[in-house]
N, C-alpha and C. Protein backbone atom coordinates (compact mmCIF):
# COMPACT_ATOMS: atom_id res chain seq x y z
N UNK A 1 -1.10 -41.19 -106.81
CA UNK A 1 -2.03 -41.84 -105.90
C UNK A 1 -3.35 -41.07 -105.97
N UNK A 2 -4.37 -41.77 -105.97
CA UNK A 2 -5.72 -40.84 -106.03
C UNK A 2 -6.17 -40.70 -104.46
N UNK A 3 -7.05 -39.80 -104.63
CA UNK A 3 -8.11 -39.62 -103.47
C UNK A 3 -8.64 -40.42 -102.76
N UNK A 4 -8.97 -41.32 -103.24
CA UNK A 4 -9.48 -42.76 -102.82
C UNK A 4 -8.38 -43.47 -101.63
N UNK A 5 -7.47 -43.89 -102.74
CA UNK A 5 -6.78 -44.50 -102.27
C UNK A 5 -5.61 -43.94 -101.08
N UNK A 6 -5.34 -42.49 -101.17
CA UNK A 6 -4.68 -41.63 -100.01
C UNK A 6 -5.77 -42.02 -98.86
N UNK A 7 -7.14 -41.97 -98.80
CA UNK A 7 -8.07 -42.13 -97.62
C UNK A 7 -8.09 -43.55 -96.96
N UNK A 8 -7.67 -44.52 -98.24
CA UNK A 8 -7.92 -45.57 -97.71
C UNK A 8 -6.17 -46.01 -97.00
N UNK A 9 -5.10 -45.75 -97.37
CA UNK A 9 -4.33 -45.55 -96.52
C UNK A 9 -4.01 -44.54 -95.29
N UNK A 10 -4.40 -43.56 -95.44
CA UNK A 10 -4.89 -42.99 -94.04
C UNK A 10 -5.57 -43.60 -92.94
N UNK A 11 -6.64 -44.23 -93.51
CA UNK A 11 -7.86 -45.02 -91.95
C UNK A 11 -7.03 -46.16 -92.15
N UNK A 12 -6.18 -46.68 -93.04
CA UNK A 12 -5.45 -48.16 -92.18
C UNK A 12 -4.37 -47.87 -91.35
N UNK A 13 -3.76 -46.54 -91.26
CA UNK A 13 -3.05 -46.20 -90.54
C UNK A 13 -3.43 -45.90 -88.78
N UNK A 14 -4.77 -45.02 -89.28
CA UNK A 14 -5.53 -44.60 -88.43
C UNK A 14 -5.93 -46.20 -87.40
N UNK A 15 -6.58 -46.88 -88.28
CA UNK A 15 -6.69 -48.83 -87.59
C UNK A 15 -5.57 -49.08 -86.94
N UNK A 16 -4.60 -49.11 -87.20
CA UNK A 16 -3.18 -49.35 -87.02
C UNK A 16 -2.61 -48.50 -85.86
N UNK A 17 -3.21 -47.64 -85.35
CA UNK A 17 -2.89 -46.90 -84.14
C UNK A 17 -1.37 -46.24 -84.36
N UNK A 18 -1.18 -45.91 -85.67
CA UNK A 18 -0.13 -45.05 -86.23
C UNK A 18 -0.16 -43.72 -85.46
N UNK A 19 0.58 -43.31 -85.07
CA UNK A 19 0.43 -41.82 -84.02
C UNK A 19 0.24 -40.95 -85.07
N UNK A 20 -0.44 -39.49 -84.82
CA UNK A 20 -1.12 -38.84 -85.42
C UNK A 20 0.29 -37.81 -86.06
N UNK A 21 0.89 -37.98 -85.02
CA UNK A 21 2.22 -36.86 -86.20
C UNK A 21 2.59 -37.50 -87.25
N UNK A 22 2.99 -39.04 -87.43
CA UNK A 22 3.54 -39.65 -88.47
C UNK A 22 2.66 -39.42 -89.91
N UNK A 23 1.36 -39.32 -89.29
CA UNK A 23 0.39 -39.29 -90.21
C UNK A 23 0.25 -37.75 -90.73
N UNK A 24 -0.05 -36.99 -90.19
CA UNK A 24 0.35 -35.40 -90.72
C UNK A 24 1.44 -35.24 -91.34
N UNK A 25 2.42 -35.67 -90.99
CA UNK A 25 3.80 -35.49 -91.95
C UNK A 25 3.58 -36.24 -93.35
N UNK A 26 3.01 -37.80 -93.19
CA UNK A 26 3.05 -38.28 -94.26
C UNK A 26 1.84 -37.57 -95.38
N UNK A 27 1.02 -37.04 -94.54
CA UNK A 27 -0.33 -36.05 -95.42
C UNK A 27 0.63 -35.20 -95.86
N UNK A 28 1.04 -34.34 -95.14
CA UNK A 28 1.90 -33.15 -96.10
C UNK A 28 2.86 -34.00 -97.45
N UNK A 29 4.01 -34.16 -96.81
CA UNK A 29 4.57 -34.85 -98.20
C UNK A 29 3.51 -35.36 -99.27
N UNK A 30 2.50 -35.65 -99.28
CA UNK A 30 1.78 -36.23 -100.22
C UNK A 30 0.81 -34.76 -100.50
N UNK A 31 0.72 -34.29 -100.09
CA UNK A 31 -0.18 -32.97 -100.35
C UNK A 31 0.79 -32.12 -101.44
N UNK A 32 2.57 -32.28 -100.75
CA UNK A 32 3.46 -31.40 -101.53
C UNK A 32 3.42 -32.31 -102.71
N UNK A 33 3.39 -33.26 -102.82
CA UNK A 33 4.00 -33.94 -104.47
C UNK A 33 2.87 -33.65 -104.97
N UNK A 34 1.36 -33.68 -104.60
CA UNK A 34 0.31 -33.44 -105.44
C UNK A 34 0.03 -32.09 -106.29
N UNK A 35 0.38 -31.39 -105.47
CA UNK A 35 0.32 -29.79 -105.88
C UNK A 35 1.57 -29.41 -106.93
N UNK A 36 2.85 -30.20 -106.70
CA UNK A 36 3.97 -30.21 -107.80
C UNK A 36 3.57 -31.16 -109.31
N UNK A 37 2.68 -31.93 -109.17
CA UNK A 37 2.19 -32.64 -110.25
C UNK A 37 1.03 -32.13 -110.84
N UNK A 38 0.21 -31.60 -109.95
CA UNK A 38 -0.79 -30.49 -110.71
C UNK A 38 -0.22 -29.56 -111.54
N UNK A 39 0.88 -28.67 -110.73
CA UNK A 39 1.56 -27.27 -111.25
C UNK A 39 2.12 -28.17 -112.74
N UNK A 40 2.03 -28.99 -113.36
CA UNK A 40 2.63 -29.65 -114.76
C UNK A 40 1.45 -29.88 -115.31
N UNK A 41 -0.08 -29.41 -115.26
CA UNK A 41 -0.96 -29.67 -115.80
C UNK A 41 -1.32 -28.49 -116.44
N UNK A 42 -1.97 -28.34 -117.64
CA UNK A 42 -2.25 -27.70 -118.31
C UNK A 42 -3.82 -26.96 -118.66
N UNK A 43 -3.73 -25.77 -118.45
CA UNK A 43 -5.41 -25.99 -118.47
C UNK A 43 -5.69 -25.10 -119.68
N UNK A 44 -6.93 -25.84 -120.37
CA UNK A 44 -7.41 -25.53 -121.80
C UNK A 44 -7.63 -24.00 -121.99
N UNK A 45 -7.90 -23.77 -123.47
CA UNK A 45 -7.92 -22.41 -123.59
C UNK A 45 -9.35 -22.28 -123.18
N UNK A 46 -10.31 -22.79 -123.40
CA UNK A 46 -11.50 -22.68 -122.70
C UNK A 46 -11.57 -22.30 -121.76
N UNK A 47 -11.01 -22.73 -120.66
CA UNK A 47 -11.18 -22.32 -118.99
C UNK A 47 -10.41 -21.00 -119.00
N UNK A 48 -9.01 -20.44 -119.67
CA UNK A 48 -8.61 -19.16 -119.44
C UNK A 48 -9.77 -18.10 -119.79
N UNK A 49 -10.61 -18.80 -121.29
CA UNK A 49 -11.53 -17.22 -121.42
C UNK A 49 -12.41 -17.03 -120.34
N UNK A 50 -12.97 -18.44 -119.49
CA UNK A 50 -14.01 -17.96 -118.89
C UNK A 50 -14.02 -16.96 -117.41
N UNK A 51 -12.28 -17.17 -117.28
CA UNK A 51 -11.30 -16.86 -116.00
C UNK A 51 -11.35 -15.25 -116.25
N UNK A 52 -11.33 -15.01 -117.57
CA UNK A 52 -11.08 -13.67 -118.11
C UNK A 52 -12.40 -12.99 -118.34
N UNK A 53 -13.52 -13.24 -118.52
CA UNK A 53 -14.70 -13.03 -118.87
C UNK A 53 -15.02 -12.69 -117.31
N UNK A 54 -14.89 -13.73 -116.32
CA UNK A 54 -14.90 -13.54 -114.61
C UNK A 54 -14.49 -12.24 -114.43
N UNK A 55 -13.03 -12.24 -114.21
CA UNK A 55 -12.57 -10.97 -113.97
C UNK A 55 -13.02 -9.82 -114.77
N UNK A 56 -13.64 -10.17 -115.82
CA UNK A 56 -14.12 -8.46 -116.35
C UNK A 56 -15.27 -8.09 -115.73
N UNK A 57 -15.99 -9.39 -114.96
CA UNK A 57 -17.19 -9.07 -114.86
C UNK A 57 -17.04 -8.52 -113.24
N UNK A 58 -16.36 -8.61 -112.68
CA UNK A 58 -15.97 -8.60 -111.38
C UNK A 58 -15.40 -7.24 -111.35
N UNK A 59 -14.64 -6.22 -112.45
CA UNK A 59 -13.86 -5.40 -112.57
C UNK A 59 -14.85 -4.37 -112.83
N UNK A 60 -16.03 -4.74 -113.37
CA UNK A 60 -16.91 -4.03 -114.02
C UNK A 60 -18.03 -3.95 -112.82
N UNK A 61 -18.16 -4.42 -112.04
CA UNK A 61 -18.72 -4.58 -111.03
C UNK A 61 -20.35 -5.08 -111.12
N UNK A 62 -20.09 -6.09 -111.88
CA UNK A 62 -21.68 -6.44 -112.68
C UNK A 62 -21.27 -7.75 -111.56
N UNK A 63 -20.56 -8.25 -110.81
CA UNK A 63 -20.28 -9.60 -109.90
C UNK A 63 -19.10 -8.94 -109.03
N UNK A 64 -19.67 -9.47 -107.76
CA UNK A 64 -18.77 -9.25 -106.86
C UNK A 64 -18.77 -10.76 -105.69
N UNK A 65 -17.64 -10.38 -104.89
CA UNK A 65 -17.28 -11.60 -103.73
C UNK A 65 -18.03 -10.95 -102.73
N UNK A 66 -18.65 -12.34 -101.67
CA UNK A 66 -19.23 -11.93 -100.89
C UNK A 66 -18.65 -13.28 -99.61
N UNK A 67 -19.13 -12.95 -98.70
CA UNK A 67 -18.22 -13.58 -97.51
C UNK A 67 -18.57 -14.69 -97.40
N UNK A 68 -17.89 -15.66 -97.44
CA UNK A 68 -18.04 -17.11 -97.59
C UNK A 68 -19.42 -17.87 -96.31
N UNK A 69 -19.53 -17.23 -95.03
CA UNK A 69 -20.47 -17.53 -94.44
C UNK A 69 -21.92 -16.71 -94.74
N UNK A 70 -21.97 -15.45 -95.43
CA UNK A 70 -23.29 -14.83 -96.15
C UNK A 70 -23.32 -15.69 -97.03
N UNK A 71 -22.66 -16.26 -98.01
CA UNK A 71 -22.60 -17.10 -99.22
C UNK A 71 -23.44 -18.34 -98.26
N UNK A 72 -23.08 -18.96 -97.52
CA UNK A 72 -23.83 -20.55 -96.76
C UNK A 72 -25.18 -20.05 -96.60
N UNK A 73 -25.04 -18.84 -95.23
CA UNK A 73 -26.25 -18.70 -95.50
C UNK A 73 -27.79 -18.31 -96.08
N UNK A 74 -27.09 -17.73 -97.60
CA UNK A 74 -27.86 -17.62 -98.44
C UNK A 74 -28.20 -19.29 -99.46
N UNK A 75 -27.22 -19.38 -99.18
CA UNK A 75 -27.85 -21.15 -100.18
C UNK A 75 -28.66 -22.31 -99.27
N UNK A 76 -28.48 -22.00 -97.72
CA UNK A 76 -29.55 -22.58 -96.82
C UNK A 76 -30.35 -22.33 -97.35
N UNK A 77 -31.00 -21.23 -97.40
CA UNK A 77 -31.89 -20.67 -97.22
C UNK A 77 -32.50 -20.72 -98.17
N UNK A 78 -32.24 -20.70 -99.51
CA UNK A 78 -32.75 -21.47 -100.92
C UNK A 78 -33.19 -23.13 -100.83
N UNK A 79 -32.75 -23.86 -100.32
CA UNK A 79 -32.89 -24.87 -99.97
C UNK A 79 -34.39 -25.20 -99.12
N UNK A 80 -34.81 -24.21 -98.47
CA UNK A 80 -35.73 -24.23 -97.22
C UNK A 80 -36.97 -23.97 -97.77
């Protein structure tokens, strides 16, 4: 099922005055099969070097993590 179409059965549920637990349960189960059908996907050798190139650069301390709300409000602020 795509993205799309999970949303668009959600708000007809939501229309439908479906109670909100039925609907969380049915999100999870569909969240679990998605993540079990991903985990069977394969990702190119391309994306491992650049994963690896990341971490060296991160190890090396030429890039580091920074806190997800300094991160917002530095890209506001580029924006402005």
């Amino acid at each position: 099922m795509s993205n799309r179409e999970l949303v668009v059965e959600l708000v007809s549920k939501l229309a439908e005055n479906t109670p909100l637990e039925d609907i969380a349960r049915e999100v999870a189960v569909l969240a679990v099969e998605k993540n079990a059908s991903e985990a069977e996907l394969v990702s190119p050798a391309w994306h491992e070097q650049i994963l690896k190139e990341r971490e060296a650069r991160i190890r090396s301390g030429q890039e580091k993590f920074i806190d997800w709300e300094d991160a917002k409000k530095e890209l506001r602020a580029l924006s402005e």
